[in-house]
PDB file of N, CA and C in Angstrom:
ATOM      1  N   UNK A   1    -115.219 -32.578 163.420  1.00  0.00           N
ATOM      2  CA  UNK A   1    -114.680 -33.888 163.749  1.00  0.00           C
ATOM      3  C   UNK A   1    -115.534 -34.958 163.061  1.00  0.00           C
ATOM      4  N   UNK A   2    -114.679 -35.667 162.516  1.00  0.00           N
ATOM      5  CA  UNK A   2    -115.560 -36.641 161.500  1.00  0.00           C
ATOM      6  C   UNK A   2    -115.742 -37.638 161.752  1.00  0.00           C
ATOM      7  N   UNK A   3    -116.970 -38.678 162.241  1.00  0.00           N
ATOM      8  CA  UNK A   3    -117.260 -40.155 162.791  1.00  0.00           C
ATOM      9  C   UNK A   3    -117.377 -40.988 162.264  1.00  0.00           C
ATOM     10  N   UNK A   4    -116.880 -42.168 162.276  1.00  0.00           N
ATOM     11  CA  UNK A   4    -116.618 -43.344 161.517  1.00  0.00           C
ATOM     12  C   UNK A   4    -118.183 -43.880 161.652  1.00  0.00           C
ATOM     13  N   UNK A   5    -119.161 -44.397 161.083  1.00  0.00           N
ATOM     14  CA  UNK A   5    -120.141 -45.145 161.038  1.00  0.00           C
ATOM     15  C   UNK A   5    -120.191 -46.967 161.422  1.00  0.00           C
ATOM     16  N   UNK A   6    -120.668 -47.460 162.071  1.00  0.00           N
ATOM     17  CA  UNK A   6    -120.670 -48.797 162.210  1.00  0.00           C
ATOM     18  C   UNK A   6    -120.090 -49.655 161.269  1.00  0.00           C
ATOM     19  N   UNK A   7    -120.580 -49.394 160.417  1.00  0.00           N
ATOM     20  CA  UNK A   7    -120.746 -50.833 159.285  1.00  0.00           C
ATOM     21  C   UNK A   7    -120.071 -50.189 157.778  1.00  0.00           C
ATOM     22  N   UNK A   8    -119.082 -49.109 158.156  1.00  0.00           N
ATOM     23  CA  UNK A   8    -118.752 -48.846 156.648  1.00  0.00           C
ATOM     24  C   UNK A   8    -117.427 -49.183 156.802  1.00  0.00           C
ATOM     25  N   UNK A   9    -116.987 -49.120 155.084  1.00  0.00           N
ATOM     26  CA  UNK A   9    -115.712 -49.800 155.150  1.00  0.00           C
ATOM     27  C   UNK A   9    -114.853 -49.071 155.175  1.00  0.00           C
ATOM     28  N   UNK A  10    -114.669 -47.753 155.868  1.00  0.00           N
ATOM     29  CA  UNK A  10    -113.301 -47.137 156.384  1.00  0.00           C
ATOM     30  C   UNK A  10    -113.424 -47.871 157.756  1.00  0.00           C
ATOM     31  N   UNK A  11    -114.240 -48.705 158.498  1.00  0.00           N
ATOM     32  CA  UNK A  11    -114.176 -48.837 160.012  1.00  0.00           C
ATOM     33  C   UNK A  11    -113.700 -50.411 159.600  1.00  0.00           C
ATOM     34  N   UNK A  12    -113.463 -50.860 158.982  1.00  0.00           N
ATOM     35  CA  UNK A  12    -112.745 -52.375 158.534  1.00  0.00           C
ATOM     36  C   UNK A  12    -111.102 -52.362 157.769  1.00  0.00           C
ATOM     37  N   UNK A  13    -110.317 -53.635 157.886  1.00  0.00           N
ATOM     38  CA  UNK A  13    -108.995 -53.042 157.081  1.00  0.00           C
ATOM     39  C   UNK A  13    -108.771 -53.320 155.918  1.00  0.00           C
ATOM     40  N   UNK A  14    -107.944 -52.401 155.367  1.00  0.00           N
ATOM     41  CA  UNK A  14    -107.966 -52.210 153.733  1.00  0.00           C
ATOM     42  C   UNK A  14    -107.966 -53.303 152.891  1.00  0.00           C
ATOM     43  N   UNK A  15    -109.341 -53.519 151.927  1.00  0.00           N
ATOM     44  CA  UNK A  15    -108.657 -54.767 151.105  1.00  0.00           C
ATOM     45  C   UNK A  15    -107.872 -54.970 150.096  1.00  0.00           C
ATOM     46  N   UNK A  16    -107.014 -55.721 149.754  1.00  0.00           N
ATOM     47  CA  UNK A  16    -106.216 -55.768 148.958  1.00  0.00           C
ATOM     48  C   UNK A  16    -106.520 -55.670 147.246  1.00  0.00           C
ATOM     49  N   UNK A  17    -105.998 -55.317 146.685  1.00  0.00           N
ATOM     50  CA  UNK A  17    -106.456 -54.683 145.360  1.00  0.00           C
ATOM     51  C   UNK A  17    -106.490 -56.180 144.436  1.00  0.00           C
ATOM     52  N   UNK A  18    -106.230 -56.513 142.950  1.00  0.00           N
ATOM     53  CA  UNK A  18    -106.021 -57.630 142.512  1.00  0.00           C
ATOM     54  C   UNK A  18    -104.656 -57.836 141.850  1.00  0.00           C
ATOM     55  N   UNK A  19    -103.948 -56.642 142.039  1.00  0.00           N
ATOM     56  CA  UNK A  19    -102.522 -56.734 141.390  1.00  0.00           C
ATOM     57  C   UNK A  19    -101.899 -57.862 142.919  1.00  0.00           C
ATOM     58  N   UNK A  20    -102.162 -56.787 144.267  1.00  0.00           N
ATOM     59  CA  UNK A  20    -101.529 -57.543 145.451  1.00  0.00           C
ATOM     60  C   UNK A  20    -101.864 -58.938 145.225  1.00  0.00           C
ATOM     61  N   UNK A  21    -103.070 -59.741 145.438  1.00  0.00           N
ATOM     62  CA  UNK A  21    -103.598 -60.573 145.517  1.00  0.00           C
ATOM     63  C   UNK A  21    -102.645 -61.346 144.575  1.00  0.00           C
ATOM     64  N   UNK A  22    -102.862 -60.994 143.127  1.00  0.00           N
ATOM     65  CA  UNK A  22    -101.920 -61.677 142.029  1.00  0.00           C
ATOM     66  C   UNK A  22    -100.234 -62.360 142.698  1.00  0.00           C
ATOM     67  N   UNK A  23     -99.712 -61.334 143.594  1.00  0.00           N
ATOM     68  CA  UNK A  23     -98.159 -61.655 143.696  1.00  0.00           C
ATOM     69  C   UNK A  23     -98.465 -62.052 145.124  1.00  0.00           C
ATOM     70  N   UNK A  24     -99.666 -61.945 145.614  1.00  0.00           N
ATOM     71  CA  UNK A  24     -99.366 -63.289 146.919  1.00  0.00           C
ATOM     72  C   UNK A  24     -99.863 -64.528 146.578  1.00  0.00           C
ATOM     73  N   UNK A  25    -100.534 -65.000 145.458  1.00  0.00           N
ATOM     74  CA  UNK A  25    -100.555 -66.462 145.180  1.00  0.00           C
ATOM     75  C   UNK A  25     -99.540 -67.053 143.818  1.00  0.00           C
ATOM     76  N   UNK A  26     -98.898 -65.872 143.289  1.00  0.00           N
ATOM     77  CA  UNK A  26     -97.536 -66.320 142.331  1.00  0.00           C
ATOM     78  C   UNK A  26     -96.682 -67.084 142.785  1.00  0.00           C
ATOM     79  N   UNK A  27     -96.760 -68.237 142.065  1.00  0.00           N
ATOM     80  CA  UNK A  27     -95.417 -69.260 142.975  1.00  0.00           C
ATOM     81  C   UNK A  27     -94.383 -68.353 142.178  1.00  0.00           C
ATOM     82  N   UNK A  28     -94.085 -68.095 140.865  1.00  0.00           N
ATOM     83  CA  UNK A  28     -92.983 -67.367 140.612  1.00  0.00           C
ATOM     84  C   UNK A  28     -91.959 -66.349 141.110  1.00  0.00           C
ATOM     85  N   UNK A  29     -93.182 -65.479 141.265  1.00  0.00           N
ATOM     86  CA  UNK A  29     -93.169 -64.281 142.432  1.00  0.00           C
ATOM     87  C   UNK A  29     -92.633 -64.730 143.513  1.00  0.00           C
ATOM     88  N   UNK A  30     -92.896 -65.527 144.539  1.00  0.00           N
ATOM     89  CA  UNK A  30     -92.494 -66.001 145.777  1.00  0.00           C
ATOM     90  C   UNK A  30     -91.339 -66.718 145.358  1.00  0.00           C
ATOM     91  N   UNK A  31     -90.459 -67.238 144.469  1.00  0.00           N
ATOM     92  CA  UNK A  31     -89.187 -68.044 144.067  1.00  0.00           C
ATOM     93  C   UNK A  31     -88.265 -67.040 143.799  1.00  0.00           C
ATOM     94  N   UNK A  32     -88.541 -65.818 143.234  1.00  0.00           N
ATOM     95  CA  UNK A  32     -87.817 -64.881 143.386  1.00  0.00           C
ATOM     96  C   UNK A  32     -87.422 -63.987 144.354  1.00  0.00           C
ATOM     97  N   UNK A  33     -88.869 -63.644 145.107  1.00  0.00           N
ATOM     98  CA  UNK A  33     -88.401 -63.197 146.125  1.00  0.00           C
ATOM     99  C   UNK A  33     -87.280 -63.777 147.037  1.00  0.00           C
ATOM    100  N   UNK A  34     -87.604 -65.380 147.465  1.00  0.00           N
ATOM    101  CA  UNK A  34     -86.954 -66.322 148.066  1.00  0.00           C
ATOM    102  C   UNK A  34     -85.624 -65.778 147.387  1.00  0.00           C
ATOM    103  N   UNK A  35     -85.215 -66.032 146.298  1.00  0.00           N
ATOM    104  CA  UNK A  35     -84.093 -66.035 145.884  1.00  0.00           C
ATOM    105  C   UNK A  35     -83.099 -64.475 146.596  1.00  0.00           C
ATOM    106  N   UNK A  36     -83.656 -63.288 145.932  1.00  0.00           N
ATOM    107  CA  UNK A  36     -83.370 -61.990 146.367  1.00  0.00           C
ATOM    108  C   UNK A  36     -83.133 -61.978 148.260  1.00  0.00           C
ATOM    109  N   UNK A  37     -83.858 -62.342 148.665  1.00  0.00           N
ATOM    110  CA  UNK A  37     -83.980 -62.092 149.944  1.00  0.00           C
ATOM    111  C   UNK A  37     -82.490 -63.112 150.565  1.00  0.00           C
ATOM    112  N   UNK A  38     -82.192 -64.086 150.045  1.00  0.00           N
ATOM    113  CA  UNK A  38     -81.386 -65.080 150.352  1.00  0.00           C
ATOM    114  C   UNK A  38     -80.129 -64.317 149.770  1.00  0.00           C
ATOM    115  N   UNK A  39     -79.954 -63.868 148.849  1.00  0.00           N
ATOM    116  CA  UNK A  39     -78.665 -63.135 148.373  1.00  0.00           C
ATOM    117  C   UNK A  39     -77.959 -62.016 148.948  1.00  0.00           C
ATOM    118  N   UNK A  40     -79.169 -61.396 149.658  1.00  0.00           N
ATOM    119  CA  UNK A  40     -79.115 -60.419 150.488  1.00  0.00           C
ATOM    120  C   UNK A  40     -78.644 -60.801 151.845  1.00  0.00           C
ATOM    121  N   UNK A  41     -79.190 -61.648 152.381  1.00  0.00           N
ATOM    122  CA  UNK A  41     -78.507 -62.595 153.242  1.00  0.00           C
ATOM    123  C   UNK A  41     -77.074 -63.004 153.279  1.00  0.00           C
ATOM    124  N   UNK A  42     -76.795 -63.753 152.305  1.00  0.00           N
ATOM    125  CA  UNK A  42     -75.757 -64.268 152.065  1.00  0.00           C
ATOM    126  C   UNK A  42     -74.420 -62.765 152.148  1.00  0.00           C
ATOM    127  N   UNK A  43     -75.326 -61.893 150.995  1.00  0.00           N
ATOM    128  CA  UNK A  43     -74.007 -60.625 151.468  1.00  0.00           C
ATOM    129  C   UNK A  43     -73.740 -60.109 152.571  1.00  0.00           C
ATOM    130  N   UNK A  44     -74.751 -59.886 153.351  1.00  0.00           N
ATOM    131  CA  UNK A  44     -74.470 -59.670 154.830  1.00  0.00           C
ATOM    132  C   UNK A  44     -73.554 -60.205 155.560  1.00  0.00           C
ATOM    133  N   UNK A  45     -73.804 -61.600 155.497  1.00  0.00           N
ATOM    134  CA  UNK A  45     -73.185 -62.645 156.495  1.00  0.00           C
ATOM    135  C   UNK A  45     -71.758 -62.393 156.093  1.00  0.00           C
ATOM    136  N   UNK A  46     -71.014 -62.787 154.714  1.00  0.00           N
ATOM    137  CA  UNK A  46     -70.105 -62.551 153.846  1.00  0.00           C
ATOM    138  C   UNK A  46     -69.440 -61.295 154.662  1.00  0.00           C
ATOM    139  N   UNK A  47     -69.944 -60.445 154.195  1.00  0.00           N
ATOM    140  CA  UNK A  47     -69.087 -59.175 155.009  1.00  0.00           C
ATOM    141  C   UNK A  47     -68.867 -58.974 156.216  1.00  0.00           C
ATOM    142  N   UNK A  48     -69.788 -60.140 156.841  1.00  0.00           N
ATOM    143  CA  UNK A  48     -69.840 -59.720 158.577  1.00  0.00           C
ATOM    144  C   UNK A  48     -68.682 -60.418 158.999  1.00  0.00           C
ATOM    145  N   UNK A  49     -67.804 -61.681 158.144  1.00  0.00           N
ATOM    146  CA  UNK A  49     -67.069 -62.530 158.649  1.00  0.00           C
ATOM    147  C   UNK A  49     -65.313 -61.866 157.789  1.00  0.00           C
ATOM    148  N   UNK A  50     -65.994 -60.731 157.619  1.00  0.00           N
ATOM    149  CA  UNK A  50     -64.152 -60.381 156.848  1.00  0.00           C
ATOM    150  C   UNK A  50     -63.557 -59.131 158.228  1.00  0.00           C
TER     151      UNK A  50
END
């Protein structure tokens, strides 16, 4: 059985790499998403009202 140590960093949560980091401060990135996520939306609703 294997024990986590105080102060090491499997006992803290994962940090994010620099690709992640990159596409959470992309305004681009986030305008697209916005966009995608809204289209997706929109088809939903669309079909929910036929």
């Amino acid at each position: 059985m294997a024990q986590i140590k105080q102060y090491e960093q499997s006992g803290y949560t994962p940090v994010p790499g620099k690709l992640t980091l990159f596409f959470r401060k992309c305004i681009l990135w986030q305008i697209i998403q916005f966009i995608v996520i809204n289209i997706k939306m929109t088809i939903l609703i669309v079909k929910s009202h036929h």
